[in-house]
PDB file of N, CA and C in Angstrom:
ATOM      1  N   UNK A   1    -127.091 -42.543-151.163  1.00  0.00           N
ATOM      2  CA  UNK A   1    -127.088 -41.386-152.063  1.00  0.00           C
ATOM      3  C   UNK A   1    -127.960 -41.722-153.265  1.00  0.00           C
ATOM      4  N   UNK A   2    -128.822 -41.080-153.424  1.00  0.00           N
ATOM      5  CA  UNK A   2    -129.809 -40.969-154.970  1.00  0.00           C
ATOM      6  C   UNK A   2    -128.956 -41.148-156.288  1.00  0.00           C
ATOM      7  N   UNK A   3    -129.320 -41.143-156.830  1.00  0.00           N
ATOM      8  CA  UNK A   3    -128.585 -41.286-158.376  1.00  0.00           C
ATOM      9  C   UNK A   3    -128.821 -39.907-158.531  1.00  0.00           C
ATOM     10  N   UNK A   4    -129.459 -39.063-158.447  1.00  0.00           N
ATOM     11  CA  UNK A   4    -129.880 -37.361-158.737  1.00  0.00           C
ATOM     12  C   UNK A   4    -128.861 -37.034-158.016  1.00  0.00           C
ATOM     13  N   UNK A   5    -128.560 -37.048-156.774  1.00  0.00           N
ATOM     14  CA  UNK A   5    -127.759 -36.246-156.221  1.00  0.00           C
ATOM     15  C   UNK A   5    -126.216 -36.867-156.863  1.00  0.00           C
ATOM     16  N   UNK A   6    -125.835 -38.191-156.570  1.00  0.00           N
ATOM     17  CA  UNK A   6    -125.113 -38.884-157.596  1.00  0.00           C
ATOM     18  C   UNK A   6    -124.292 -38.031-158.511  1.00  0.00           C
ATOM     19  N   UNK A   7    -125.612 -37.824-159.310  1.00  0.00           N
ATOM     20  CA  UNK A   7    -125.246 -37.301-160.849  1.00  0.00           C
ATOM     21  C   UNK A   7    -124.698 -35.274-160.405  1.00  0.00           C
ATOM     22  N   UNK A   8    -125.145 -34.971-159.058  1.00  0.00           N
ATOM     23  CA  UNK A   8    -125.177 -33.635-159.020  1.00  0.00           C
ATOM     24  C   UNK A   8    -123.607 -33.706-158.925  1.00  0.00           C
ATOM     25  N   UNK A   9    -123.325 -34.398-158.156  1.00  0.00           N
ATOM     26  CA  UNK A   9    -121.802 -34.266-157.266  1.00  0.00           C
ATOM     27  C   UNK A   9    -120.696 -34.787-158.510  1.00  0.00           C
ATOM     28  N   UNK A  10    -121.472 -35.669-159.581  1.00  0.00           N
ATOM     29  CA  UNK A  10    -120.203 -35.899-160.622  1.00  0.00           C
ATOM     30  C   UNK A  10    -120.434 -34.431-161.705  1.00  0.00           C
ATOM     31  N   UNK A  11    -121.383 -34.371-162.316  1.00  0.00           N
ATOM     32  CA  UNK A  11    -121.403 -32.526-162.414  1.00  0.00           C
ATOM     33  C   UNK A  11    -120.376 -31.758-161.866  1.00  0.00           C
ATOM     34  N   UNK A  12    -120.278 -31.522-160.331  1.00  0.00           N
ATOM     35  CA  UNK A  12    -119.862 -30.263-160.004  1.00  0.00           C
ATOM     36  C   UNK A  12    -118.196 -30.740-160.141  1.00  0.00           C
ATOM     37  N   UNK A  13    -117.674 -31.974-159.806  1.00  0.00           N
ATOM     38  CA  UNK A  13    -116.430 -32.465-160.359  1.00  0.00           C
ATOM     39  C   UNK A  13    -116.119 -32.478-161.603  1.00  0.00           C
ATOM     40  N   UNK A  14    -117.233 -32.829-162.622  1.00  0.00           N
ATOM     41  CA  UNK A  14    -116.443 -32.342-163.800  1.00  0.00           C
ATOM     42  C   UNK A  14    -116.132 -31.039-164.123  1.00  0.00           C
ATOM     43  N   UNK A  15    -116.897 -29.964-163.176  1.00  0.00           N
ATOM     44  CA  UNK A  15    -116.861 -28.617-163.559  1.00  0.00           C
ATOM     45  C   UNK A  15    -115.844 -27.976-162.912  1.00  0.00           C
ATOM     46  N   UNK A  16    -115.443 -29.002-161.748  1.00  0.00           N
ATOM     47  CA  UNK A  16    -114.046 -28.350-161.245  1.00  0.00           C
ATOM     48  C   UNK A  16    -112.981 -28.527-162.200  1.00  0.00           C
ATOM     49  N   UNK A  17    -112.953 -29.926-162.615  1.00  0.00           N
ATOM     50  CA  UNK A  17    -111.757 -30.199-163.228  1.00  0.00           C
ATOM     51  C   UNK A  17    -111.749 -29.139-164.364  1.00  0.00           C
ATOM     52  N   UNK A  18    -112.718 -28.886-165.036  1.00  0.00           N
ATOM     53  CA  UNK A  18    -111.919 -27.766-165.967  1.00  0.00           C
ATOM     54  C   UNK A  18    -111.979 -27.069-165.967  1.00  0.00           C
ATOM     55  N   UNK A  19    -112.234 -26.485-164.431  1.00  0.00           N
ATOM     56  CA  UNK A  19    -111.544 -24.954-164.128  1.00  0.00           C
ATOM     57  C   UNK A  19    -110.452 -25.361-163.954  1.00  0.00           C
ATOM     58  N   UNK A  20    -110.091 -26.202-162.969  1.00  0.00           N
ATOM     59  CA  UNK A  20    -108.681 -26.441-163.091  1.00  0.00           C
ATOM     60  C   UNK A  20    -107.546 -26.416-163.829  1.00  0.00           C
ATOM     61  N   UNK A  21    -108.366 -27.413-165.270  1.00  0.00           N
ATOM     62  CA  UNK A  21    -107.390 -26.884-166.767  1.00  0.00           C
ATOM     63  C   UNK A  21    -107.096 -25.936-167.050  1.00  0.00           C
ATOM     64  N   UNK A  22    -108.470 -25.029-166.799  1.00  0.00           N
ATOM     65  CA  UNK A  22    -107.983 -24.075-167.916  1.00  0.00           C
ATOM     66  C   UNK A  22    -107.295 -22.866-167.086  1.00  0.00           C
ATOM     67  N   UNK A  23    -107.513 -23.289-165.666  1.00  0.00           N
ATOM     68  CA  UNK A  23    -106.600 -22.589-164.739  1.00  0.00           C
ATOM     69  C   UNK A  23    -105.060 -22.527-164.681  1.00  0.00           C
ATOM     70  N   UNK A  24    -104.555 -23.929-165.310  1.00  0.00           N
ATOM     71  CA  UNK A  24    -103.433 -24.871-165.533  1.00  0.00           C
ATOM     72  C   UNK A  24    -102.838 -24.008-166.844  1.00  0.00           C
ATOM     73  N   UNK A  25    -103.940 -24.098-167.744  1.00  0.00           N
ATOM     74  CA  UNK A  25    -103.665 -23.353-169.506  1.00  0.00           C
ATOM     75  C   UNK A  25    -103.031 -21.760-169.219  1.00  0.00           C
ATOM     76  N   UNK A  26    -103.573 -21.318-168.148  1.00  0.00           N
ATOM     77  CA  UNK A  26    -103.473 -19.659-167.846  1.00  0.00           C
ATOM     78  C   UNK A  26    -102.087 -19.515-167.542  1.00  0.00           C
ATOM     79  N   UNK A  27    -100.979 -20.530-167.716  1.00  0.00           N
ATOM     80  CA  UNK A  27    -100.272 -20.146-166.859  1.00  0.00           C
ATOM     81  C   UNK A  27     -98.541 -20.293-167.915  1.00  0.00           C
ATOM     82  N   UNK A  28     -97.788 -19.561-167.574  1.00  0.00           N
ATOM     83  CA  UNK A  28     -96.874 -19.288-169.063  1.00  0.00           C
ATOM     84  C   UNK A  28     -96.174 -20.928-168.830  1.00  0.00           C
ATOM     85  N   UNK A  29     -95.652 -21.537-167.575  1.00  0.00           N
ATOM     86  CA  UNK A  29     -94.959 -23.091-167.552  1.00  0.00           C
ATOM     87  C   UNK A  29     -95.963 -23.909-167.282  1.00  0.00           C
ATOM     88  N   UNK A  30     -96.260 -24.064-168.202  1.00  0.00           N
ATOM     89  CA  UNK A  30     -97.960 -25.443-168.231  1.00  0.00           C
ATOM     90  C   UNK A  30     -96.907 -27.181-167.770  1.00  0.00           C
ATOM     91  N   UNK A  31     -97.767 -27.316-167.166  1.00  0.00           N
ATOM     92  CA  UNK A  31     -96.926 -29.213-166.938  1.00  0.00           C
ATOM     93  C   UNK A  31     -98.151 -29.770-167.667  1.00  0.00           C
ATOM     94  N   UNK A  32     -97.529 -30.191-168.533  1.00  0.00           N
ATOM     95  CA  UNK A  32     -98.509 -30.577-169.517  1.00  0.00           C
ATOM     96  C   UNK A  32     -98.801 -32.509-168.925  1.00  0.00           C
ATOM     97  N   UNK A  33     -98.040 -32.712-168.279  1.00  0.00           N
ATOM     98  CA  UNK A  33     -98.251 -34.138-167.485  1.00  0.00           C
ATOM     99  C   UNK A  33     -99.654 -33.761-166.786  1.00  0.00           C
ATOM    100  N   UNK A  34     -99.520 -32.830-166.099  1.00  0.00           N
ATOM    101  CA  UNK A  34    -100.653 -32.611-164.888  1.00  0.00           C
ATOM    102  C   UNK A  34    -101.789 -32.599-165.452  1.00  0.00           C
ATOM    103  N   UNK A  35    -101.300 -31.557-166.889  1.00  0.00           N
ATOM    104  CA  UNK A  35    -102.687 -31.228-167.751  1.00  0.00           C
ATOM    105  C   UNK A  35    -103.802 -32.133-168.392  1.00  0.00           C
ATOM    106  N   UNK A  36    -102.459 -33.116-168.658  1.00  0.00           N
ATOM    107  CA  UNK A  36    -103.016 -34.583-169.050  1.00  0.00           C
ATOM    108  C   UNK A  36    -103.661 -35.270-168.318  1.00  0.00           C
ATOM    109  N   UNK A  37    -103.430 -35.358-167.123  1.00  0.00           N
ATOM    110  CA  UNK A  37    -103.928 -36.267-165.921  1.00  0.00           C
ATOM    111  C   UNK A  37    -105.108 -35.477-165.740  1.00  0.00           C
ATOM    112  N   UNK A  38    -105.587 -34.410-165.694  1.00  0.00           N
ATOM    113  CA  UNK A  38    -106.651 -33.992-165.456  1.00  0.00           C
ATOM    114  C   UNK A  38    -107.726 -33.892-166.416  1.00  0.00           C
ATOM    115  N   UNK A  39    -107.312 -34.182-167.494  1.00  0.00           N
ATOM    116  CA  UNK A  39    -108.425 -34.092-168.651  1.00  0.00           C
ATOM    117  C   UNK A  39    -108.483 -35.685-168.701  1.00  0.00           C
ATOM    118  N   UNK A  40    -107.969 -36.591-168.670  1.00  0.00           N
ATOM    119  CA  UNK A  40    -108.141 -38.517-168.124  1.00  0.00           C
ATOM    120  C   UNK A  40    -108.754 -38.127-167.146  1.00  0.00           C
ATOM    121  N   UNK A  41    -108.997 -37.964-166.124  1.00  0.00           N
ATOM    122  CA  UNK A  41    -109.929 -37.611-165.422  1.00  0.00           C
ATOM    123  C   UNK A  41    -111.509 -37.403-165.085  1.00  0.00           C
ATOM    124  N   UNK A  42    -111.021 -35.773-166.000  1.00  0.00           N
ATOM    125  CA  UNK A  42    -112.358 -35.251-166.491  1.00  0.00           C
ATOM    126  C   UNK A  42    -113.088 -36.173-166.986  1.00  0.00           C
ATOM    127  N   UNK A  43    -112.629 -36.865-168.469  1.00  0.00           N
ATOM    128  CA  UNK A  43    -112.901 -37.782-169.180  1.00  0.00           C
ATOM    129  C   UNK A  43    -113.791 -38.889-168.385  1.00  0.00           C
ATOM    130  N   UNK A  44    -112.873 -39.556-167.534  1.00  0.00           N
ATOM    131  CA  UNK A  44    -113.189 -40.785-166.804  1.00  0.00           C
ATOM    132  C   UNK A  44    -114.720 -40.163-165.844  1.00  0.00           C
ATOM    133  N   UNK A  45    -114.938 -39.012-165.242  1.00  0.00           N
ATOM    134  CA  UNK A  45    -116.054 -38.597-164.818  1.00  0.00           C
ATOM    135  C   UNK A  45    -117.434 -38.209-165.640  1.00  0.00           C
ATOM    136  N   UNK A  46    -116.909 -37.649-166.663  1.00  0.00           N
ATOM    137  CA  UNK A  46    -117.729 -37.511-167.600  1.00  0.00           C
ATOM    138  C   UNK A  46    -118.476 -39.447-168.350  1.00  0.00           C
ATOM    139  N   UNK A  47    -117.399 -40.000-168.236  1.00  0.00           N
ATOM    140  CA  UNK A  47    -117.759 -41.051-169.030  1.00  0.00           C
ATOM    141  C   UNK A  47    -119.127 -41.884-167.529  1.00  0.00           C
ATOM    142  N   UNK A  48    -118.739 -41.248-166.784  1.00  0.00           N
ATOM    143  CA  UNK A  48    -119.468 -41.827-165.778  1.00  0.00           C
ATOM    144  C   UNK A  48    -120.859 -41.370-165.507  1.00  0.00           C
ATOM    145  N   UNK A  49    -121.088 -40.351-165.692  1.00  0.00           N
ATOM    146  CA  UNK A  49    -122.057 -39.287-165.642  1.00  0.00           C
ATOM    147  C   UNK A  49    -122.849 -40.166-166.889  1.00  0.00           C
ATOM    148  N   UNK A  50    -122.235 -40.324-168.566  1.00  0.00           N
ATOM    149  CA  UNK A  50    -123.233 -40.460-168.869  1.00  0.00           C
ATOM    150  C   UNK A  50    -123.273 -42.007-168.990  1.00  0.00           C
ATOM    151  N   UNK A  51    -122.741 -42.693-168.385  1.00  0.00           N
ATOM    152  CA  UNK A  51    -123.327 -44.446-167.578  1.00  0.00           C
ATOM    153  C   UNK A  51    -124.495 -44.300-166.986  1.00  0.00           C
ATOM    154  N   UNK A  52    -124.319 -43.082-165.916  1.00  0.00           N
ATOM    155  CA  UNK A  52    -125.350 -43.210-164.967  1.00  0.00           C
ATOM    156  C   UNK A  52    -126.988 -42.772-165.645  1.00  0.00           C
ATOM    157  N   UNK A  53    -126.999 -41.414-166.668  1.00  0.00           N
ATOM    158  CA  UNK A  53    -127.821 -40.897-167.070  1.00  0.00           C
ATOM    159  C   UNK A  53    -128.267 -42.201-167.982  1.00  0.00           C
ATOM    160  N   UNK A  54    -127.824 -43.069-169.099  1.00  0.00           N
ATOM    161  CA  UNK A  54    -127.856 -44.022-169.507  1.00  0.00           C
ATOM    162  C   UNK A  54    -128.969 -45.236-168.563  1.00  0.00           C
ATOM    163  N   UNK A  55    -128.107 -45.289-167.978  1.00  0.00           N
ATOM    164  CA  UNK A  55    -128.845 -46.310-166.366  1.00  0.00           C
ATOM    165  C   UNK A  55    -130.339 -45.533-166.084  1.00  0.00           C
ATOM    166  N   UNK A  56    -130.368 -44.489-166.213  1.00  0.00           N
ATOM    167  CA  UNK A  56    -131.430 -43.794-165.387  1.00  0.00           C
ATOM    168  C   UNK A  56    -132.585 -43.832-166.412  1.00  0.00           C
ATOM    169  N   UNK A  57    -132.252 -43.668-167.646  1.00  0.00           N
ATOM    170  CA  UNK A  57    -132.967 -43.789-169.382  1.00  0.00           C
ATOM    171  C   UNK A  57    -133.492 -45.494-168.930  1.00  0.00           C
ATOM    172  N   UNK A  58    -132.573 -46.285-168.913  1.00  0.00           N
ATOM    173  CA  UNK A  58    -133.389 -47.350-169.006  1.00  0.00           C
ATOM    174  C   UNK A  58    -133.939 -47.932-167.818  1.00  0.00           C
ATOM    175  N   UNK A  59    -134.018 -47.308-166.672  1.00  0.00           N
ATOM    176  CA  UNK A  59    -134.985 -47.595-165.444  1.00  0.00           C
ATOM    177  C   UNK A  59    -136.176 -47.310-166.110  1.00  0.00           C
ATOM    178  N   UNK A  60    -136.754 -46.314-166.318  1.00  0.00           N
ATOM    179  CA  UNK A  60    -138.015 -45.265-166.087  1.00  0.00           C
ATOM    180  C   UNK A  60    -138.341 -46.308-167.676  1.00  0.00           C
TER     181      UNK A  60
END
């Protein structure tokens, strides 16, 4: 797998996860455990995304 495509597929996961949230937020009994776990998550993908973009800055 490319690092481009890589980076596409952690994109479209971070963009799930917060539909997910805020899918989670929409809702009147929020489990705010779940809510949590998914924004650690998000987080942890995002933090990855910009490792990789980072990595990719100092190839070129």
């Amino acid at each position: 797998m490319s690092m481009q495509s890589h980076l596409a597929e952690l994109e479209k996961r971070h963009q799930a996860l917060e539909d997910e949230i805020s899918e989670c937020l929409t809702h009147p009994a929020v489990d705010d455990l779940k809510v949590r776990e998914l924004k650690r998550r998000k987080l942890q993908v995002k933090d990855e995304i910009t490792r990789l973009r980072q990595t990719a800055v100092s190839i070129h």
